[in-house]
Protein backbone atom coordinates (compact mmCIF):
# COMPACT_ATOMS: atom_id res chain seq x y z
CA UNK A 1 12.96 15.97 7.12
CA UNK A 2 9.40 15.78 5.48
CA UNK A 3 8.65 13.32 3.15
CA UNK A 4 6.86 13.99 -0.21
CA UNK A 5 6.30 10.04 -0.06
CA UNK A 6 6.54 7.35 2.49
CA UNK A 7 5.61 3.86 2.52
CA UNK A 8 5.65 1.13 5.19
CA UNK A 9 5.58 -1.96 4.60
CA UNK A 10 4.19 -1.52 1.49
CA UNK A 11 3.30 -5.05 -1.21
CA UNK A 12 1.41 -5.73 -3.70
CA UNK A 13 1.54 -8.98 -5.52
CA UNK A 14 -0.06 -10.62 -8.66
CA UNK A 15 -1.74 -13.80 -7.76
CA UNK A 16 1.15 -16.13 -6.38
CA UNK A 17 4.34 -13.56 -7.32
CA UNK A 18 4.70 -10.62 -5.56
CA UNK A 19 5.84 -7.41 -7.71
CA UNK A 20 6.81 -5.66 -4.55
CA UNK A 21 7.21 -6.35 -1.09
CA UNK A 22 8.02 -5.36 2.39
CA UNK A 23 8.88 -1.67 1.52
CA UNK A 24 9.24 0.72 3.61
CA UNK A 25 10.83 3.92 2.35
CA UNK A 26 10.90 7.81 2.71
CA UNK A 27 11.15 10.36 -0.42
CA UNK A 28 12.10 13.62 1.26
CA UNK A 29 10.00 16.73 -0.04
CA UNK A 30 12.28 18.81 -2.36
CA UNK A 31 14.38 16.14 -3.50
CA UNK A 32 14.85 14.71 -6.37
CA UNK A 33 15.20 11.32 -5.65
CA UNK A 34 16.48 8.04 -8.71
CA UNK A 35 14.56 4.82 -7.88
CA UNK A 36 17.29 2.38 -10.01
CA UNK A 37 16.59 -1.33 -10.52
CA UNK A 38 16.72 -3.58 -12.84
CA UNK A 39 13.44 -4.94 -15.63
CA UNK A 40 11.14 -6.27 -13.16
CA UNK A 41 12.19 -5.04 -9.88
CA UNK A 42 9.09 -3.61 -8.42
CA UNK A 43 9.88 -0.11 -10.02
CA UNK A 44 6.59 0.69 -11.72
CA UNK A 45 4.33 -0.90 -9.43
CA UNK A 46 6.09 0.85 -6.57
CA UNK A 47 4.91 4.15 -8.96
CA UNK A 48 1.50 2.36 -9.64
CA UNK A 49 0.81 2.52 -6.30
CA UNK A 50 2.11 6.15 -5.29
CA UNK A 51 -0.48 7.23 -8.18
CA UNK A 52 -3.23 5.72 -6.28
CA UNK A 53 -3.75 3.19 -9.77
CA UNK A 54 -2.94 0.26 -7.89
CA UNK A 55 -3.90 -1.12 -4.49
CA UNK A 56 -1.67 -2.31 -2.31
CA UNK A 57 -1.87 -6.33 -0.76
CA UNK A 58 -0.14 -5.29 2.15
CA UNK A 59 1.41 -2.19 4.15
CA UNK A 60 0.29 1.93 3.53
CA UNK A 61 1.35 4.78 1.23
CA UNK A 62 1.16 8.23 2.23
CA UNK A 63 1.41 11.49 -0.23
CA UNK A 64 2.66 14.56 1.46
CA UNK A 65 1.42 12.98 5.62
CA UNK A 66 -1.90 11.93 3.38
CA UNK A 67 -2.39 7.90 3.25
CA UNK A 68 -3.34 7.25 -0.42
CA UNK A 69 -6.53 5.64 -1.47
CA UNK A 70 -6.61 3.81 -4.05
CA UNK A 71 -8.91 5.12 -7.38
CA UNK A 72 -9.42 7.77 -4.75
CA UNK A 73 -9.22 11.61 -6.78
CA UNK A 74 -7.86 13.17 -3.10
CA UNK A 75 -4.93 13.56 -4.21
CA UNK A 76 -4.54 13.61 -7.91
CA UNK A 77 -3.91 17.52 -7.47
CA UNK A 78 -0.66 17.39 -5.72
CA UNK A 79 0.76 14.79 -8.01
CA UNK A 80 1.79 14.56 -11.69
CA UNK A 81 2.45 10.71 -12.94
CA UNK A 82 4.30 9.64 -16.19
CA UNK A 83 3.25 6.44 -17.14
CA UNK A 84 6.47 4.60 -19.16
CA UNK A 85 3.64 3.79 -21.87
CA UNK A 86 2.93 7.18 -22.48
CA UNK A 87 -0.93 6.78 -22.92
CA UNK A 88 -1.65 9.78 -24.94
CA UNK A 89 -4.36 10.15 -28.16
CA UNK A 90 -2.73 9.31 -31.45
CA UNK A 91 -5.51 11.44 -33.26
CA UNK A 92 -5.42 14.44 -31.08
CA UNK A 93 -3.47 16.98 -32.03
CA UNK A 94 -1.00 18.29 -29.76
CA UNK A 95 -2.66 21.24 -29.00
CA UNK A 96 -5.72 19.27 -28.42
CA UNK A 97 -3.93 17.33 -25.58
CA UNK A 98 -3.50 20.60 -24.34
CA UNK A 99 -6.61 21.49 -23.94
CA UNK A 100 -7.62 18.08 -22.60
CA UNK A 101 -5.43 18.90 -20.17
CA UNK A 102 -6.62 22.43 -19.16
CA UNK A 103 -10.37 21.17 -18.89
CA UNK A 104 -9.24 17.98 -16.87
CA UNK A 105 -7.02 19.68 -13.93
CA UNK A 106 -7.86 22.75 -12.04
CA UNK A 107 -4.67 24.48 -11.89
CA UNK A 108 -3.47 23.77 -15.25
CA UNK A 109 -0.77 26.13 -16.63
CA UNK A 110 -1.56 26.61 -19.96
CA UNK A 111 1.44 29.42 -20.53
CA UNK A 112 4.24 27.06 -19.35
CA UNK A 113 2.77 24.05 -20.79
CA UNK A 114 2.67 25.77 -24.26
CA UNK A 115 6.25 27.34 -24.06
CA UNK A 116 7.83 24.29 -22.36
CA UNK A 117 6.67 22.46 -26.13
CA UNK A 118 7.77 25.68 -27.83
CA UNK A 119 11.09 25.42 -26.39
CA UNK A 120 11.56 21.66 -27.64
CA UNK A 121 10.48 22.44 -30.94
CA UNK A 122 7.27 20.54 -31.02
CA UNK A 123 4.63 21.45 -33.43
CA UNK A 124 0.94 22.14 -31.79
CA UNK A 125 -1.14 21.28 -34.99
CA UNK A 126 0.75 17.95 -35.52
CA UNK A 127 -1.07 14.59 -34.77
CA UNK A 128 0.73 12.69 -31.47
CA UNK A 129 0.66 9.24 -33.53
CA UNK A 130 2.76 11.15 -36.20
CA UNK A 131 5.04 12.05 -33.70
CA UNK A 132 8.82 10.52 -32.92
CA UNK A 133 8.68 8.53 -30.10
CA UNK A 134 10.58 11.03 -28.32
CA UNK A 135 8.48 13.48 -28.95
CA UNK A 136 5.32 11.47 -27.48
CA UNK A 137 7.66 11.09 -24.29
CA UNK A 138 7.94 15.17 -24.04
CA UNK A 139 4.52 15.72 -24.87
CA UNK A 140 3.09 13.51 -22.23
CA UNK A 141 6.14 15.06 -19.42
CA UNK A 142 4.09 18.59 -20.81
CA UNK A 143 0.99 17.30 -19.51
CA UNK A 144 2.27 15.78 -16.37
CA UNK A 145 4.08 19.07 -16.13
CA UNK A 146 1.48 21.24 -16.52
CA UNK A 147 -0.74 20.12 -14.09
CA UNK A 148 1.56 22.22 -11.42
CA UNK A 149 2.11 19.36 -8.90
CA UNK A 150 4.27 19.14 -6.01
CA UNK A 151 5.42 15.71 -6.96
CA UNK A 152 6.27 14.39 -10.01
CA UNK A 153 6.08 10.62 -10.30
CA UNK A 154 8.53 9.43 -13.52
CA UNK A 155 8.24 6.09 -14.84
CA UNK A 156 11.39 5.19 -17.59
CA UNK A 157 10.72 9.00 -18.94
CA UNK A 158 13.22 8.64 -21.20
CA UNK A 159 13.66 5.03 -21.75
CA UNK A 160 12.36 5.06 -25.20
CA UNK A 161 14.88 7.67 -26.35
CA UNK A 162 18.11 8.40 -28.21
CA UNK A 163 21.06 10.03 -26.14
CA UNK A 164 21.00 13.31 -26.81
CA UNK A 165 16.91 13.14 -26.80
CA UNK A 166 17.49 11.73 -22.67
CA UNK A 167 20.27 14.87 -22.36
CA UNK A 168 18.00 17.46 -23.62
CA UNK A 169 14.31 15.99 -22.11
CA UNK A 170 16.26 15.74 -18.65
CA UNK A 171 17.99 19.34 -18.96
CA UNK A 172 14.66 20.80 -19.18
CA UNK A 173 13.27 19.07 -16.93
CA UNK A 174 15.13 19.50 -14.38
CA UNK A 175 15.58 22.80 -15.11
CA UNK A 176 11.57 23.31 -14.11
CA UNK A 177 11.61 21.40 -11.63
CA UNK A 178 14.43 23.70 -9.89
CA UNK A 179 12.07 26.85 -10.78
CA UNK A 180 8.83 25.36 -9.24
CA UNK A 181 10.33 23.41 -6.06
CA UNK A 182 8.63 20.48 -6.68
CA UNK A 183 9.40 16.89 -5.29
CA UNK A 184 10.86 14.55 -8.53
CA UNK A 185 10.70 10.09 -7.87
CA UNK A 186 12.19 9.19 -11.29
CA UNK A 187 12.62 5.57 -12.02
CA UNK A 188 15.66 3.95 -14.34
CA UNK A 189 17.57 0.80 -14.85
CA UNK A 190 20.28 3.01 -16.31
CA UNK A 191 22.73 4.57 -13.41
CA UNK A 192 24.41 6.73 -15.75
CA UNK A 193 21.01 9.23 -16.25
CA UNK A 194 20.29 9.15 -12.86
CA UNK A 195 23.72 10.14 -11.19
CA UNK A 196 23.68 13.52 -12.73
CA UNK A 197 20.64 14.83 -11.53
CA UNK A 198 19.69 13.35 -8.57
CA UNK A 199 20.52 13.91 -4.96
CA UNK A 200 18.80 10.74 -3.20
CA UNK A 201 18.91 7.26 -4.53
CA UNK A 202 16.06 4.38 -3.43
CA UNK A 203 17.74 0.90 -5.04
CA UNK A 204 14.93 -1.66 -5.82
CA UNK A 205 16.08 -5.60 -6.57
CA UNK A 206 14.25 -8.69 -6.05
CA UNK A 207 10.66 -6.51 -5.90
CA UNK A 208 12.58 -4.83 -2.31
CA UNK A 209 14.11 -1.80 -0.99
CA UNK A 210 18.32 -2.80 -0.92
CA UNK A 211 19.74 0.09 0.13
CA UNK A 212 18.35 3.96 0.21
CA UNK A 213 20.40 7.09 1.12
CA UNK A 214 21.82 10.98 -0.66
CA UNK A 215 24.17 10.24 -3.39
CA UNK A 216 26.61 11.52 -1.51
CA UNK A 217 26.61 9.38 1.19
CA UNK A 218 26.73 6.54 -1.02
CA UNK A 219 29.53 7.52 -2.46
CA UNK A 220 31.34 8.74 1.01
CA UNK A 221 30.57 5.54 3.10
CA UNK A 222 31.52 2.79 0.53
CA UNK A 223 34.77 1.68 -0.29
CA UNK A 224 36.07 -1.24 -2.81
CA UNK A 225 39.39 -3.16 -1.36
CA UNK A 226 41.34 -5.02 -3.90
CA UNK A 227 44.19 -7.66 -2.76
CA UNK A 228 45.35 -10.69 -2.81
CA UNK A 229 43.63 -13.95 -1.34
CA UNK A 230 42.98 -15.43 1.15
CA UNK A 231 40.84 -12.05 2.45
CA UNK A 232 41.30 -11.15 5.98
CA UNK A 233 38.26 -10.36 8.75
CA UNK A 234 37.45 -7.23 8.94
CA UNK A 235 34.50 -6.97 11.45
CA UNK A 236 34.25 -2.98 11.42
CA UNK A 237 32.53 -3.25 7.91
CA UNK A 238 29.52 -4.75 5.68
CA UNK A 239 30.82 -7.00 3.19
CA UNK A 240 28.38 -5.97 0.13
CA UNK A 241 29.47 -7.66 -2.90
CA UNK A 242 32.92 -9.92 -3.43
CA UNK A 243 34.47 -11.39 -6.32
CA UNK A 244 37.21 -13.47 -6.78
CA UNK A 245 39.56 -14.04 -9.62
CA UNK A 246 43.03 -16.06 -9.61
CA UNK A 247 44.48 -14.70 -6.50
CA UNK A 248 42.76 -11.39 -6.24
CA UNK A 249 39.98 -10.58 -4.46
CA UNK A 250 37.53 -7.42 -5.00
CA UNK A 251 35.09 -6.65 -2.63
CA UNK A 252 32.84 -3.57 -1.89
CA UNK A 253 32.20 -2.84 1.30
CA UNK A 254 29.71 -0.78 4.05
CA UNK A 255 32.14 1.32 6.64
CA UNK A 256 35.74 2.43 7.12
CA UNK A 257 38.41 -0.70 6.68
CA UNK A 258 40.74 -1.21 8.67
CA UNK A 259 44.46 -1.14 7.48
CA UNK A 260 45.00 -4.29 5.30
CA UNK A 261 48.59 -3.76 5.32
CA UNK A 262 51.08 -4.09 1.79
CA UNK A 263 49.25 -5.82 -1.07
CA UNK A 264 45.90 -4.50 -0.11
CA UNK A 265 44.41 -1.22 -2.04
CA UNK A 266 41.63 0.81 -0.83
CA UNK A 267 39.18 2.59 -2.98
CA UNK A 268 36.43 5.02 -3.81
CA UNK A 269 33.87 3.32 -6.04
CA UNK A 270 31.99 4.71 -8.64
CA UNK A 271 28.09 4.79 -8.51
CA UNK A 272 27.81 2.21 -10.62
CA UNK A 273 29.67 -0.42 -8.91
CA UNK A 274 27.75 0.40 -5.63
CA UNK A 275 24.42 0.02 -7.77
CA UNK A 276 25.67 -3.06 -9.21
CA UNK A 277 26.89 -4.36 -5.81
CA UNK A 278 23.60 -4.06 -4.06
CA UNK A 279 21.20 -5.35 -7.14
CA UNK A 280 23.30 -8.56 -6.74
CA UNK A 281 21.61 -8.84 -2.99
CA UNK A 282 18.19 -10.31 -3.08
CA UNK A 283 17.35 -11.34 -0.08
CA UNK A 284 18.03 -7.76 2.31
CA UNK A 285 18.02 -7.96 6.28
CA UNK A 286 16.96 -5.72 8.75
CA UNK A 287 19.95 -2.68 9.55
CA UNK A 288 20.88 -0.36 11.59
CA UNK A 289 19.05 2.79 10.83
CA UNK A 290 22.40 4.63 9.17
CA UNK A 291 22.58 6.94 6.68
CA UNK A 292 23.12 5.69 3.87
CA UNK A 293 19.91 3.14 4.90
CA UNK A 294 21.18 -0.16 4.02
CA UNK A 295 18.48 -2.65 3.06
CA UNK A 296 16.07 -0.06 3.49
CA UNK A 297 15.15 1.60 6.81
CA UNK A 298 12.88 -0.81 8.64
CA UNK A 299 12.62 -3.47 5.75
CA UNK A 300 11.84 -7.42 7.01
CA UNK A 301 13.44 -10.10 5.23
CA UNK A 302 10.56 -12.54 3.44
């Protein structure tokens, strides 16, 4: 499978903390792949650095096979970047932010640009600063969109926004993004947004790569046994998460179980409980390379 985005052993840290480290990760080309972690994890440096606005203390990012400078413009064709700040003009008018846009990027589509704000009801001679905040967020996807890339780097693009603004904003964007073929790394600390629109999953926690893999297979290769204590071995899986309350014991586990026998239930987690399962691990150790990846494929413990 090609990747759209790889890293190895990628870090970068700020002074004595490091904002990310050891990762080593593959975004396949075509995919649209959820990076999900919680405030902090690593998630927009890990971005930072894919946009080439960041360089990296340790390890290599590559773009489509091509190792990414950094402040280099080599690349800055292929990809689009959404920064969660949205750093857009407050006294340009939204048609002027189109045209920045056209003069600034060589295969701007003005067309699409234009109808993708017509569609979402934004008006062109209207000042961004007098915009909603939502409306700054699909104005500044427009321009990111525009530019035509083949991967679209999304930083918390709807973080700032009401429910049915993050429906809507991620309805038509994925709905482009299906047209065009392009590659989509969308960032969130919120599961729920992610789960119905992406097909590959990167979890960040603790600033490294916990577990990567398709939704599917993170779904299809976990399991959560509830029974009562004491818990017995069970050697054929990965113990990823247990809790313990009174005389029950929940845990979420890695593999197939074995039969527990009576007072022992087997079941099929939801998303979010495998999220929250493996943002409770800080400290990930090098695995088997499985699919899903757990603890990231070829990640060293610090």
């Amino acid at each position: 499978m090609t990747a759209a985005l790889e890293t190895v052993g990628l870090g970068r840290r700020y002074r004595t903390k490091w904002g990310l480290r050891d990762c080593t990760l593959s975004v396949p080309e075509g995919s649209i792949t959820g990076l999900v972690g919680p405030n902090g994890a690593g998630k927009s440096t890990l971005l930072r650095l894919a946009a080439g606005l960041s360089r990296p203390t340790t390890g290599s990012i590559s773009i489509f096979g091509d190792e990414v400078a950094p402040n280099s413009t080599a690349h800055l064709d292929r990809i689009g970047y959404f920064d969660q700040l949205r750093p857009l003009y407050n006294g340009f008018r939204v048609k002027e932010m189109l045209t920045f846009g056209r003069k600034l990027n060589q295969h701007w589509d003005d067309d699409a640009a234009r109808q993708w704000l017509t569609d979402l009801d934004i008006p062109m001679n209207q000042r961004v600063g007098q915009l909603s905040l939502g409306q700054q967020a699909e104005v500044a996807l427009t321009l990111c969109m525009g530019k035509r890339p083949d991967l679209l780097l999304l930083d918390e693009p709807v973080a700032s926004l009401d429910p049915l603004a993050r429906r809507q904003l991620l309805q038509s964007l994925m709905g482009t993004v299906a047209e065009r073929g392009m590659t989509v790394f969308l960032s969130s600390h919120i599961v729920s947004e992610l789960e119905p629109v992406c097909d590959y999953l990167i979890i960040l926690s603790g600033s490294q790569v916990q577990v990567t893999g398709t939704i599917d297979s993170l779904l299809a290769e976990h399991r959560l046994i509830v029974g009562t204590r004491p818990t017995p071995p069970m050697p054929e899986v990965e113990v990823v998460s247990s809790s313990e309350t009174g005389r029950q014991s929940t845990l979420l586990v890695h593999g197939s179980p074995p039969d527990l026998g009576p007072g022992w239930q087997v079941l099929e987690p939801g998303l979010d409980a495998i999220v929250l399962a493996y943002l409770g691990r800080q400290s990930p150790v090098q695995d088997d390379d499985t699919s899903p990846t757990v603890n990231g494929t070829g990640v060293v413990a610090s």
